[in-house]
PDB file of N, CA and C in Angstrom:
ATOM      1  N   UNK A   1      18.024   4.744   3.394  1.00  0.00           N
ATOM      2  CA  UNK A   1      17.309   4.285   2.236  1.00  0.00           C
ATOM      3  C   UNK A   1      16.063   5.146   2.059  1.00  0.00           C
ATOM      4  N   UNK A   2      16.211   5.739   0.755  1.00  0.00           N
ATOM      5  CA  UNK A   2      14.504   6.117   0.189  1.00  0.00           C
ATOM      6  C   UNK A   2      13.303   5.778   0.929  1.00  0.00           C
ATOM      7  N   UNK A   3      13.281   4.486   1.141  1.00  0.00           N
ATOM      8  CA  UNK A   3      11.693   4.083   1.665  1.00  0.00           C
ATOM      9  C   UNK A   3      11.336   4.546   2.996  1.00  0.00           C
ATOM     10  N   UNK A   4      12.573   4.806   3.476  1.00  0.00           N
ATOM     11  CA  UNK A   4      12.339   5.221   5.207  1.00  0.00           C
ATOM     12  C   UNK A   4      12.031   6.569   4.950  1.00  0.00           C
ATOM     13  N   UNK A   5      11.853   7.255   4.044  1.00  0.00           N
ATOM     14  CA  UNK A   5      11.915   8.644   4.236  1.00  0.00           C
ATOM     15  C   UNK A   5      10.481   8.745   3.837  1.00  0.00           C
ATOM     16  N   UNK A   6       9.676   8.094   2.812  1.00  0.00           N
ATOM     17  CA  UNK A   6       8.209   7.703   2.680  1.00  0.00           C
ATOM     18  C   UNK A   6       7.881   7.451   3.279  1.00  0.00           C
ATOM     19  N   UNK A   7       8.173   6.253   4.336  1.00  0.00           N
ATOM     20  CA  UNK A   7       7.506   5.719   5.681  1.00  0.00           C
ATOM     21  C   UNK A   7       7.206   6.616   6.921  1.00  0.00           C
ATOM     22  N   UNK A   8       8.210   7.524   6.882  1.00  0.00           N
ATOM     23  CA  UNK A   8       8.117   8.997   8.062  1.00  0.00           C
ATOM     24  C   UNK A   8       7.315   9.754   7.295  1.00  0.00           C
ATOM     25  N   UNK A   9       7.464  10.359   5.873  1.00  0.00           N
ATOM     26  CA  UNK A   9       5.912  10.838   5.767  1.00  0.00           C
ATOM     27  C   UNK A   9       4.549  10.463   6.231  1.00  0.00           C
ATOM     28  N   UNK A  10       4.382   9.116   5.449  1.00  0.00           N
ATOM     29  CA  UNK A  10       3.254   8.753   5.789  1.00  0.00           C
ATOM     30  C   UNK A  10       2.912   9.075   7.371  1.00  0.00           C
ATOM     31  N   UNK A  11       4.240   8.467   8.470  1.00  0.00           N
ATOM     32  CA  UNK A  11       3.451   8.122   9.708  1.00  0.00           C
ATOM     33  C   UNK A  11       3.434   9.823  10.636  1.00  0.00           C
ATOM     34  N   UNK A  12       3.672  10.798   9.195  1.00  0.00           N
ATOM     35  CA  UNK A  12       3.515  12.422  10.021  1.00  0.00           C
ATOM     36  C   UNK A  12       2.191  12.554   9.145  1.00  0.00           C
ATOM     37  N   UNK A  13       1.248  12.164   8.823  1.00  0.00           N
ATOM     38  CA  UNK A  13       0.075  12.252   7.418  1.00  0.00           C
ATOM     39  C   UNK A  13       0.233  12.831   6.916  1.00  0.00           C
ATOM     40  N   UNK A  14       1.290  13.295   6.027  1.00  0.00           N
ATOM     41  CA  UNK A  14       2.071  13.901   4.618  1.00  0.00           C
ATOM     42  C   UNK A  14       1.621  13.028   3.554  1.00  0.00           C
ATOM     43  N   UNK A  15       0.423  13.271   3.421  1.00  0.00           N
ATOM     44  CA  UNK A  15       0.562  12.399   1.919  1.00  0.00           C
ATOM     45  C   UNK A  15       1.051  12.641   0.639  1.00  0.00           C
ATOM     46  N   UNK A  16       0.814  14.137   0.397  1.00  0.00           N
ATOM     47  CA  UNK A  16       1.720  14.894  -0.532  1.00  0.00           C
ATOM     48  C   UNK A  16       3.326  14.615  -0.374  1.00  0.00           C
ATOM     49  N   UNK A  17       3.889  14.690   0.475  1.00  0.00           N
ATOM     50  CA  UNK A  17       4.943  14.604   0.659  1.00  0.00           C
ATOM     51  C   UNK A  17       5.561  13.176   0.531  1.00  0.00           C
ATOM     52  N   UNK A  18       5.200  12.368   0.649  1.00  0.00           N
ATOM     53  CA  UNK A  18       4.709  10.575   1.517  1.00  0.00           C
ATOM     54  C   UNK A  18       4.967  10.611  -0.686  1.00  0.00           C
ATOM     55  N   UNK A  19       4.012  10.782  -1.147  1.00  0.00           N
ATOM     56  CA  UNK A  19       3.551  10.172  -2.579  1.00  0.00           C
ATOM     57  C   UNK A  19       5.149  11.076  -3.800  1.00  0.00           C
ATOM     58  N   UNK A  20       5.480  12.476  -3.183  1.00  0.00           N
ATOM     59  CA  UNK A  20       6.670  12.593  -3.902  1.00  0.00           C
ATOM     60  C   UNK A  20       7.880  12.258  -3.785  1.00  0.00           C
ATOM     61  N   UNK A  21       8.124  12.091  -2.868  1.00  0.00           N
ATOM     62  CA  UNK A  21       9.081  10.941  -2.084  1.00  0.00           C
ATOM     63  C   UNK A  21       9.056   9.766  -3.029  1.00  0.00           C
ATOM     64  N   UNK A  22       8.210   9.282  -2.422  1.00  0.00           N
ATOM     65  CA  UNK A  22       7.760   7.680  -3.531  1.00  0.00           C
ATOM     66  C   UNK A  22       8.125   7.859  -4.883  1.00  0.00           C
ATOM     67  N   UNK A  23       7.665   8.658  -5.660  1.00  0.00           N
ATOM     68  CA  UNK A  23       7.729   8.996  -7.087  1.00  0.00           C
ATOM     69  C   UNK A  23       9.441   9.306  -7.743  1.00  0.00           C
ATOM     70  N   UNK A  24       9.896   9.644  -6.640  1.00  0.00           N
ATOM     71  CA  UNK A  24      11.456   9.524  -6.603  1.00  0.00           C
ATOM     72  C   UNK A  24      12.015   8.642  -6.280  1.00  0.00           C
ATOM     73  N   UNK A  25      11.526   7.421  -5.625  1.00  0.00           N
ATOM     74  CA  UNK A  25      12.413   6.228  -4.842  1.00  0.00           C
ATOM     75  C   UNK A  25      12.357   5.164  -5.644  1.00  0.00           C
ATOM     76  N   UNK A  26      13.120   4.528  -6.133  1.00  0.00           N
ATOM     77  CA  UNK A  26      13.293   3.815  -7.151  1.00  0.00           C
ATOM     78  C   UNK A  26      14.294   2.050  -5.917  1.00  0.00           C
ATOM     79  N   UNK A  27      13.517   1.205  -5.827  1.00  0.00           N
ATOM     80  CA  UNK A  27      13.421   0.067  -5.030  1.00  0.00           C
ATOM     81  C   UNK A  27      14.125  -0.676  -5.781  1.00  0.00           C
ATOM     82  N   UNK A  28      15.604  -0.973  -5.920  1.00  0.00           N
ATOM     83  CA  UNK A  28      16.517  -1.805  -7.100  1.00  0.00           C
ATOM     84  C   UNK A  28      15.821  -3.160  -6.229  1.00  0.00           C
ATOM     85  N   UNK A  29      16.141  -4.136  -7.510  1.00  0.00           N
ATOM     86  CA  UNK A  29      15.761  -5.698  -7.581  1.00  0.00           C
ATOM     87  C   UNK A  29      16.041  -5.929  -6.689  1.00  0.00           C
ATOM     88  N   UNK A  30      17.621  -6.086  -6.743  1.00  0.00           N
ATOM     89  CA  UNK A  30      18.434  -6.652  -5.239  1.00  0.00           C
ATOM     90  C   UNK A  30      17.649  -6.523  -3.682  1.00  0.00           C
ATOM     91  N   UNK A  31      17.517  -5.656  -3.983  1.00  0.00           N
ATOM     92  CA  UNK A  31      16.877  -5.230  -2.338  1.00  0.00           C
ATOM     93  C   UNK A  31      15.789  -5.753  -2.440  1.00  0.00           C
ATOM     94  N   UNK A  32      14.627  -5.751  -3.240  1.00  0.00           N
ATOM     95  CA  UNK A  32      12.805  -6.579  -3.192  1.00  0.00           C
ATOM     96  C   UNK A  32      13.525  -8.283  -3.094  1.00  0.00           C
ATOM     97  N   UNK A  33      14.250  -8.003  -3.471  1.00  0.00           N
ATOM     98  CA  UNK A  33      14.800 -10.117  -3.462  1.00  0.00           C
ATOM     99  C   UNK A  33      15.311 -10.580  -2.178  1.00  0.00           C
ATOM    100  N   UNK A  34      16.323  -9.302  -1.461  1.00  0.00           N
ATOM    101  CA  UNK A  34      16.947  -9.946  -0.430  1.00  0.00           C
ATOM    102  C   UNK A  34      16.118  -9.528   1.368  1.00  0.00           C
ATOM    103  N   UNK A  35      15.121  -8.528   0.981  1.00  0.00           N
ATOM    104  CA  UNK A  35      14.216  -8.003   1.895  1.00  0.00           C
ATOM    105  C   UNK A  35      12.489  -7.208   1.454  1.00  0.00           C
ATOM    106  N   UNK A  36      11.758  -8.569   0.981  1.00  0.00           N
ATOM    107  CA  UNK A  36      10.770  -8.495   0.247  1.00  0.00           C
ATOM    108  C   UNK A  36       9.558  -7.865   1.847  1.00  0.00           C
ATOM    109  N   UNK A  37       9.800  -8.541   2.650  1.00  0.00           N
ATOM    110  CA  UNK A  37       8.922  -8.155   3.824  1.00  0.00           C
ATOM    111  C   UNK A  37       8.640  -6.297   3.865  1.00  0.00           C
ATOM    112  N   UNK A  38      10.370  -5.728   3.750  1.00  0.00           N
ATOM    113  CA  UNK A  38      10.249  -4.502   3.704  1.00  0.00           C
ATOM    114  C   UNK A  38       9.815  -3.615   2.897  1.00  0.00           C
ATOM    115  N   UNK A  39      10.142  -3.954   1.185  1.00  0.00           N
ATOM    116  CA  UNK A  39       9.405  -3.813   0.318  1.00  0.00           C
ATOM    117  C   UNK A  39       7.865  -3.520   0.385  1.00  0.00           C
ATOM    118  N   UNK A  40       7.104  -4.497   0.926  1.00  0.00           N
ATOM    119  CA  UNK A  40       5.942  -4.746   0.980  1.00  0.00           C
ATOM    120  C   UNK A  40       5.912  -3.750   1.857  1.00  0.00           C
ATOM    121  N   UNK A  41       6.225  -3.697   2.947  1.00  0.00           N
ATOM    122  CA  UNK A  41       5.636  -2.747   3.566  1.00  0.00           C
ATOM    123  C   UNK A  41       5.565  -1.212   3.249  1.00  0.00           C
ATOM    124  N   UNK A  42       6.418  -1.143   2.381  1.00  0.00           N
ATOM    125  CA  UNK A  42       6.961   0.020   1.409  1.00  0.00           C
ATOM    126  C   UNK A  42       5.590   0.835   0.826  1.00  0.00           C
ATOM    127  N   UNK A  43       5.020  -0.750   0.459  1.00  0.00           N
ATOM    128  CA  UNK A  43       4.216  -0.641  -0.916  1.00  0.00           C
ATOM    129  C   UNK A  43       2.799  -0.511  -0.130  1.00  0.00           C
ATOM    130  N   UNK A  44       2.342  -1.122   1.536  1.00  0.00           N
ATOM    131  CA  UNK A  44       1.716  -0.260   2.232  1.00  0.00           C
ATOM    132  C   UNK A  44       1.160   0.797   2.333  1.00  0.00           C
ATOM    133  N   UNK A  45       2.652   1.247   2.532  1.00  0.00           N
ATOM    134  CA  UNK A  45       3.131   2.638   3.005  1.00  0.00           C
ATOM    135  C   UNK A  45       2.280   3.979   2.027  1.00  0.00           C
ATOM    136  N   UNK A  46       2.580   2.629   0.878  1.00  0.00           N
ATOM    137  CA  UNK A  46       2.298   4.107  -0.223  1.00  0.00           C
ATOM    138  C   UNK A  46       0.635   3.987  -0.623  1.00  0.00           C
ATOM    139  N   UNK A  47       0.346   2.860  -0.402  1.00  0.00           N
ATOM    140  CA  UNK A  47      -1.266   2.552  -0.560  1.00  0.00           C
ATOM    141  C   UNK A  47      -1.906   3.543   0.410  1.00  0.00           C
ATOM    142  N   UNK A  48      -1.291   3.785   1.739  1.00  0.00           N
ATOM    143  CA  UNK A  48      -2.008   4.967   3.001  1.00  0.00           C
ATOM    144  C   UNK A  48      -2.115   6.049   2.123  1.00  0.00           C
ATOM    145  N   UNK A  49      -0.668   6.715   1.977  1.00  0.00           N
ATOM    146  CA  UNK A  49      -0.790   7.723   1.243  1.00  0.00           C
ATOM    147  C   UNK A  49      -1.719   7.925  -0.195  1.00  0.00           C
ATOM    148  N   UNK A  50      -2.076   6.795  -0.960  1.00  0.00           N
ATOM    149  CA  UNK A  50      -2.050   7.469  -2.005  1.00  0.00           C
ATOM    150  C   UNK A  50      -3.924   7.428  -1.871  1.00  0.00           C
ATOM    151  N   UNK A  51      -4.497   6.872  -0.770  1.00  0.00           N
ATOM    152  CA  UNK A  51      -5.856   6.540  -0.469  1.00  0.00           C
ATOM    153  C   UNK A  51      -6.178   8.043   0.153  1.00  0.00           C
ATOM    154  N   UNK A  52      -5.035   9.192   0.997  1.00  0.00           N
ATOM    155  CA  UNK A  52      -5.194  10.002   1.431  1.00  0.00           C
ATOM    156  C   UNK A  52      -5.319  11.304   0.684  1.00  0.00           C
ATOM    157  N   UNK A  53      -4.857  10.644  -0.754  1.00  0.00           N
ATOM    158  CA  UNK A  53      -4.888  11.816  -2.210  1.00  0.00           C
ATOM    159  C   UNK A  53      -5.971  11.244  -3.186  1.00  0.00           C
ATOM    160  N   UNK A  54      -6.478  10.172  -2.905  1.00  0.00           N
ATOM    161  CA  UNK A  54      -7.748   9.893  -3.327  1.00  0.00           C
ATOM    162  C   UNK A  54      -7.568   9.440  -4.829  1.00  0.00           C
ATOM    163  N   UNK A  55      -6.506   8.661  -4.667  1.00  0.00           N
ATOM    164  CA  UNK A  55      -6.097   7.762  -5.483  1.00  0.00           C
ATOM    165  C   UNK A  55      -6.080   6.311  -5.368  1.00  0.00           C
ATOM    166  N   UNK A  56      -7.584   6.033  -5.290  1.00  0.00           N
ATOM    167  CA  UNK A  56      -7.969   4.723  -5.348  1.00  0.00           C
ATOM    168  C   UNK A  56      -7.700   3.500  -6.094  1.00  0.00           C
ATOM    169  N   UNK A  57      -7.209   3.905  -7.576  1.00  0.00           N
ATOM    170  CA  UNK A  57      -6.965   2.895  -8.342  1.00  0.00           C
ATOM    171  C   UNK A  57      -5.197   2.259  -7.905  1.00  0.00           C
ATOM    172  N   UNK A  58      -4.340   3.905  -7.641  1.00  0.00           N
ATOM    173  CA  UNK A  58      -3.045   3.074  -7.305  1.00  0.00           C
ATOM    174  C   UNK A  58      -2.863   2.539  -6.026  1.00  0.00           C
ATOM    175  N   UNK A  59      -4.084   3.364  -4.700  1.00  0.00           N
ATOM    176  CA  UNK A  59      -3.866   2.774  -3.694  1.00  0.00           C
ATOM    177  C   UNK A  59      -3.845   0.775  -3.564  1.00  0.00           C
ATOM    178  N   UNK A  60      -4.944   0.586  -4.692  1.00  0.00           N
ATOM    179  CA  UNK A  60      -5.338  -0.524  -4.646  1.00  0.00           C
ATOM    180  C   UNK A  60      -4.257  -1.768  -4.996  1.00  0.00           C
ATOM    181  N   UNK A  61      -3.423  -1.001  -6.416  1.00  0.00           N
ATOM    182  CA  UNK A  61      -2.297  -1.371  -6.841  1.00  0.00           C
ATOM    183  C   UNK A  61      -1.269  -1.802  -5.956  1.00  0.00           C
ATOM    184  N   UNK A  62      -1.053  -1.005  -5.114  1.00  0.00           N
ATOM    185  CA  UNK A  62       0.088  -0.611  -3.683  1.00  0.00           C
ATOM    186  C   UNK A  62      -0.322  -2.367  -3.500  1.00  0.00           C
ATOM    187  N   UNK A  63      -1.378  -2.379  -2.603  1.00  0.00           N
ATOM    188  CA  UNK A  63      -1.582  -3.113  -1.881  1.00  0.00           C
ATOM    189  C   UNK A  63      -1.594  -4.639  -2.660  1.00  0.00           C
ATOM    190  N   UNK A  64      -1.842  -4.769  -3.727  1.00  0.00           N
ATOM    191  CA  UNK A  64      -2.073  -5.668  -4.350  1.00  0.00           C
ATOM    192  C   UNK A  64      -0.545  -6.267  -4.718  1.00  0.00           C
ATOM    193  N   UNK A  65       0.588  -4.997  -4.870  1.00  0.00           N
ATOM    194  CA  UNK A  65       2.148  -5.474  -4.990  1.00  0.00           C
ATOM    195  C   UNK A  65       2.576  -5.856  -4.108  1.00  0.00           C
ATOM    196  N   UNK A  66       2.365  -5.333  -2.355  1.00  0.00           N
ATOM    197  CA  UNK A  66       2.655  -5.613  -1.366  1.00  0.00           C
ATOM    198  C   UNK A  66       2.172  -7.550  -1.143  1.00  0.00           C
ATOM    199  N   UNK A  67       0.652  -8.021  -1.853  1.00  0.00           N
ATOM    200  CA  UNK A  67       0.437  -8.950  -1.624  1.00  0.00           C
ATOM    201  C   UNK A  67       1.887  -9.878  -2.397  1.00  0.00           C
ATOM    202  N   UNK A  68       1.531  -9.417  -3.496  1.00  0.00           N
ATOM    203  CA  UNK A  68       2.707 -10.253  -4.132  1.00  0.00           C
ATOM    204  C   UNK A  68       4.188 -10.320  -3.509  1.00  0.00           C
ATOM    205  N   UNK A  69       4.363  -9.510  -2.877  1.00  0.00           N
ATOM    206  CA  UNK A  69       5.738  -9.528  -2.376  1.00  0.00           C
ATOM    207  C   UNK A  69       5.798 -10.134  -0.997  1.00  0.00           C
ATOM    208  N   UNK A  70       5.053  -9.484  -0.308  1.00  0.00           N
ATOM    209  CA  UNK A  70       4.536 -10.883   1.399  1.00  0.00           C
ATOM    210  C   UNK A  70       3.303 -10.645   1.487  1.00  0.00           C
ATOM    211  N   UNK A  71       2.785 -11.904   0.965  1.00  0.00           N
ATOM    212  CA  UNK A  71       1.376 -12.462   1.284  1.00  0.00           C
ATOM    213  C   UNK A  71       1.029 -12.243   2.684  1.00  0.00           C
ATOM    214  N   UNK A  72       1.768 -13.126   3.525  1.00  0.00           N
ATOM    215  CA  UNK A  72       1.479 -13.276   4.905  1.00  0.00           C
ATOM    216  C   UNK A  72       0.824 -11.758   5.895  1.00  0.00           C
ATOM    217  N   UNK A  73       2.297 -10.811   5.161  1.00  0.00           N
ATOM    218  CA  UNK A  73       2.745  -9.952   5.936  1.00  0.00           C
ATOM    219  C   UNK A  73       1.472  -8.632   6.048  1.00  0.00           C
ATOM    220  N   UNK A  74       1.126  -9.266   4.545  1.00  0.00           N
ATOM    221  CA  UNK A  74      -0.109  -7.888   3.926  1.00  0.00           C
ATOM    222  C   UNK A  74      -1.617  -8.114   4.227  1.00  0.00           C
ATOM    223  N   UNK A  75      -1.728  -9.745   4.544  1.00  0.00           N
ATOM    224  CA  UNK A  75      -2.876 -10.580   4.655  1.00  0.00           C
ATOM    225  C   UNK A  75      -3.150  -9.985   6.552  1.00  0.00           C
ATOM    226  N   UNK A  76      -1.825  -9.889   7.331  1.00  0.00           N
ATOM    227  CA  UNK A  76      -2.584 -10.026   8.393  1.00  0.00           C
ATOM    228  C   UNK A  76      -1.807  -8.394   9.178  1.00  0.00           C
ATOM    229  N   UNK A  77      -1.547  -7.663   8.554  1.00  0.00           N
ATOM    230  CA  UNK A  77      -1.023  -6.442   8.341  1.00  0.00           C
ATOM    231  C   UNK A  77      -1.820  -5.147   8.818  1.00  0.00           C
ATOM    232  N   UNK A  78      -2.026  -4.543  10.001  1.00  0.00           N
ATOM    233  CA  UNK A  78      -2.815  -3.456  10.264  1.00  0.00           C
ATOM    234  C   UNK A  78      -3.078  -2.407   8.925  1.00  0.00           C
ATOM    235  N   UNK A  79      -2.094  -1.914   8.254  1.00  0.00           N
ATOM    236  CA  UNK A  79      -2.168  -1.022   7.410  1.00  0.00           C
ATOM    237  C   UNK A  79      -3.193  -1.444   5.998  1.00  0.00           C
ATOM    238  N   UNK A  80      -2.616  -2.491   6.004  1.00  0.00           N
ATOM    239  CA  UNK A  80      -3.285  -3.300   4.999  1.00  0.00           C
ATOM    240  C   UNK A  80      -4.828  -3.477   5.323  1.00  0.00           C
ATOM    241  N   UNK A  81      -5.387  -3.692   6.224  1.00  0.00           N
ATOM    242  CA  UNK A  81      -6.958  -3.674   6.530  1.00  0.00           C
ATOM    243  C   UNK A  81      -7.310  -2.564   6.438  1.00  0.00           C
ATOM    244  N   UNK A  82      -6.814  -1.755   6.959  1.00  0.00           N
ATOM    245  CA  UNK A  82      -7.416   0.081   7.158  1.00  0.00           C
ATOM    246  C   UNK A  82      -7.447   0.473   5.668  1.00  0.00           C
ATOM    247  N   UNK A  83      -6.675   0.065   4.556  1.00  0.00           N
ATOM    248  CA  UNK A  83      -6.459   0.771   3.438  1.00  0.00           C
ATOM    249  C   UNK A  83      -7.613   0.514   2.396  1.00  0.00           C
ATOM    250  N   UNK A  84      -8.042  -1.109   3.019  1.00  0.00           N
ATOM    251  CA  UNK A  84      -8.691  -1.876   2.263  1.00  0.00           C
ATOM    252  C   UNK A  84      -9.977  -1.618   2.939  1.00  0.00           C
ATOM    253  N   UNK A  85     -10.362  -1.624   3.889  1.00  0.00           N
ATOM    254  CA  UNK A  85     -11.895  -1.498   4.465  1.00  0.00           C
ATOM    255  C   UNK A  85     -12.039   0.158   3.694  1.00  0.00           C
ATOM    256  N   UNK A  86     -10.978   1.327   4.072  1.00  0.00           N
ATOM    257  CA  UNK A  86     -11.348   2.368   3.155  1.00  0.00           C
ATOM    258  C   UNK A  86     -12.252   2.668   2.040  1.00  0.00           C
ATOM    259  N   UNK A  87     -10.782   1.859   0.931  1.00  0.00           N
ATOM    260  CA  UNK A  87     -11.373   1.708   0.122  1.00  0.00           C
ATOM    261  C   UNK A  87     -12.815   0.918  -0.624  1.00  0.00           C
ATOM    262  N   UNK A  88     -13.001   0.040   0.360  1.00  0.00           N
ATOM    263  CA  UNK A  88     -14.484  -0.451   0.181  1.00  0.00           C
ATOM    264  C   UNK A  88     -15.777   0.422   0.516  1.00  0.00           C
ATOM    265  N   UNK A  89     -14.863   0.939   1.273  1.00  0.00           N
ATOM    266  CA  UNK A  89     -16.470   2.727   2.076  1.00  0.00           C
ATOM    267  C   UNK A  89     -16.528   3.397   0.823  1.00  0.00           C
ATOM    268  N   UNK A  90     -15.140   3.743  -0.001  1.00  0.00           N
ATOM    269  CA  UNK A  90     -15.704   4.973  -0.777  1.00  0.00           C
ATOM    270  C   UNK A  90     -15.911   4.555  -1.907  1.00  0.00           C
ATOM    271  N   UNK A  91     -15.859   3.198  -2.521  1.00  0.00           N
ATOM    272  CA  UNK A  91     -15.494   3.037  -3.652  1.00  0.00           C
ATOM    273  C   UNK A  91     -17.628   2.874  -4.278  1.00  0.00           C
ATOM    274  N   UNK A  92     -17.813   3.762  -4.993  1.00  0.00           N
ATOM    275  CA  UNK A  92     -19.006   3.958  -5.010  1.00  0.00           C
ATOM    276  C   UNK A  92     -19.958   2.922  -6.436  1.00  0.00           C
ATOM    277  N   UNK A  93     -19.084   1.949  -6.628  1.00  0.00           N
ATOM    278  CA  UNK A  93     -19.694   1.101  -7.840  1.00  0.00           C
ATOM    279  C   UNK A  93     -18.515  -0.247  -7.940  1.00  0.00           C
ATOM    280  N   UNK A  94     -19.494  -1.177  -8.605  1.00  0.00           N
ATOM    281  CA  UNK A  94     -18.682  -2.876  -8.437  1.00  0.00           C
ATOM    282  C   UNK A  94     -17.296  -2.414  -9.050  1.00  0.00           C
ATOM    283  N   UNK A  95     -16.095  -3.329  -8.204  1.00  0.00           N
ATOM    284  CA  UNK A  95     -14.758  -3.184  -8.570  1.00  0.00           C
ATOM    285  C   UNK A  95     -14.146  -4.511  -8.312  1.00  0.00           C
ATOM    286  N   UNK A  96     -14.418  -5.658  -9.064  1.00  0.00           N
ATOM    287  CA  UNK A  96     -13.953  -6.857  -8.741  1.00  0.00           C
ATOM    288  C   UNK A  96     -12.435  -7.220  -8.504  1.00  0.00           C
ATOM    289  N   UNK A  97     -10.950  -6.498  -8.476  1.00  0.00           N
ATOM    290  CA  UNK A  97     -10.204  -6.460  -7.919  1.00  0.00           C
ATOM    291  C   UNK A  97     -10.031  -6.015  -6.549  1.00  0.00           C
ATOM    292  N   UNK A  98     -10.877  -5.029  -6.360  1.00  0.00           N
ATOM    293  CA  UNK A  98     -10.940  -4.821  -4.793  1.00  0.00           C
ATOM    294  C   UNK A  98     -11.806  -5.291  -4.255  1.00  0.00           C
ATOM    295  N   UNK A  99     -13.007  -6.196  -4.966  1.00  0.00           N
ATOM    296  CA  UNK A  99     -13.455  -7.062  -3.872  1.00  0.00           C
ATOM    297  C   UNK A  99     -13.157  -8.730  -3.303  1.00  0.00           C
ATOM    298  N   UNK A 100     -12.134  -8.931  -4.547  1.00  0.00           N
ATOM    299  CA  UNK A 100     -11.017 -10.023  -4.666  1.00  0.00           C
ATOM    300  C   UNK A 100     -10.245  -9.818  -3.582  1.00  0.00           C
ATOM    301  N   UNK A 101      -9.647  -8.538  -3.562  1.00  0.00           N
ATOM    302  CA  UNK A 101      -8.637  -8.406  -2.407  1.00  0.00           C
ATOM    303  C   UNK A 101      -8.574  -8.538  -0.981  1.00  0.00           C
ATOM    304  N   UNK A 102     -10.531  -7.613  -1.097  1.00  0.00           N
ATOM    305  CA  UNK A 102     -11.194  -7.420  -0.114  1.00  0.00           C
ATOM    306  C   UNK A 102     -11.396  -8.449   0.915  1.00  0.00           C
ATOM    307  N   UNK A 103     -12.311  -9.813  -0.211  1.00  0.00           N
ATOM    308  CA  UNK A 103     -11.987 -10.817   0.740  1.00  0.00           C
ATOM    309  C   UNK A 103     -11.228 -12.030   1.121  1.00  0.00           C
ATOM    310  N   UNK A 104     -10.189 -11.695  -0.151  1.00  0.00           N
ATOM    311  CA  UNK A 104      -8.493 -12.359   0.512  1.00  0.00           C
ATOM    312  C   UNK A 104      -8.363 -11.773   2.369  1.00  0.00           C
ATOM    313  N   UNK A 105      -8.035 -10.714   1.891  1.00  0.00           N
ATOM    314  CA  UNK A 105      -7.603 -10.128   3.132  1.00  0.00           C
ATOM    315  C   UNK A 105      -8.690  -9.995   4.283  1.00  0.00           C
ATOM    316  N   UNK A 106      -9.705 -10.012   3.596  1.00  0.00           N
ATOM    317  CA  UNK A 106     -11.065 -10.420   5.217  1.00  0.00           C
ATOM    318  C   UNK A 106     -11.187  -9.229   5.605  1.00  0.00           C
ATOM    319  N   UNK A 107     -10.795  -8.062   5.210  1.00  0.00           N
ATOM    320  CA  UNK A 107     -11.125  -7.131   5.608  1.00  0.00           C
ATOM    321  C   UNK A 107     -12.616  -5.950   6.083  1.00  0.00           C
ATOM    322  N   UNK A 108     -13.371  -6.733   5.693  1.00  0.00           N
ATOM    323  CA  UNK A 108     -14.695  -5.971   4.917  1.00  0.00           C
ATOM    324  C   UNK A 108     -15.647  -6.570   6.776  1.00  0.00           C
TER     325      UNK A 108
END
């Protein structure tokens, strides 16, 4: 599957690689319905990367789909804190979705 091949980017720090990957992987319904945990982590996956191309607005996105898809999984999720404390270091002016997220996830 597509997502595993994003997920080995990311965990070689390919973010270039990690984010075109992604841009090609197309996640049918079926699969977010019958394995949403993985999904999410998908959507992780791509929040690392896309925080590593300094794409803050979709990193934020990532993470915010991942919530929707497993709360649990994203709430208490290593990747998910690192992406999010990040983005709170660089983000240089008020952003009330990421500080919504921020302290959903307790990250800060």
């Amino acid at each position: 599957m597509a997502i595993h091949a994003v997920a080995a980017a990311v965990e070689a720090a390919d973010g270039p690689s990690a984010l075109t990957l992604a841009a090609e992987t197309h996640v049918p319904a079926e699969v977010t319905r019958r394995m949403p945990i993985r999904t999410a982590h998908h959507h992780m996956d791509l929040a690392r990367a896309q925080l590593w191309e300094n794409q803050h607005a979709e990193s934020l996105s990532s993470l915010i789909r991942a919530k929707e898809l497993a709360p649990q999984q994203t709430r208490h999720h290593p990747t998910a804190h690192e992406v999010t404390r990040m983005l709170v270091r660089t983000h240089r002016r008020a952003d009330l979705p990421l500080a919504r997220f921020s302290n959903w996830i307790g990250a800060v």
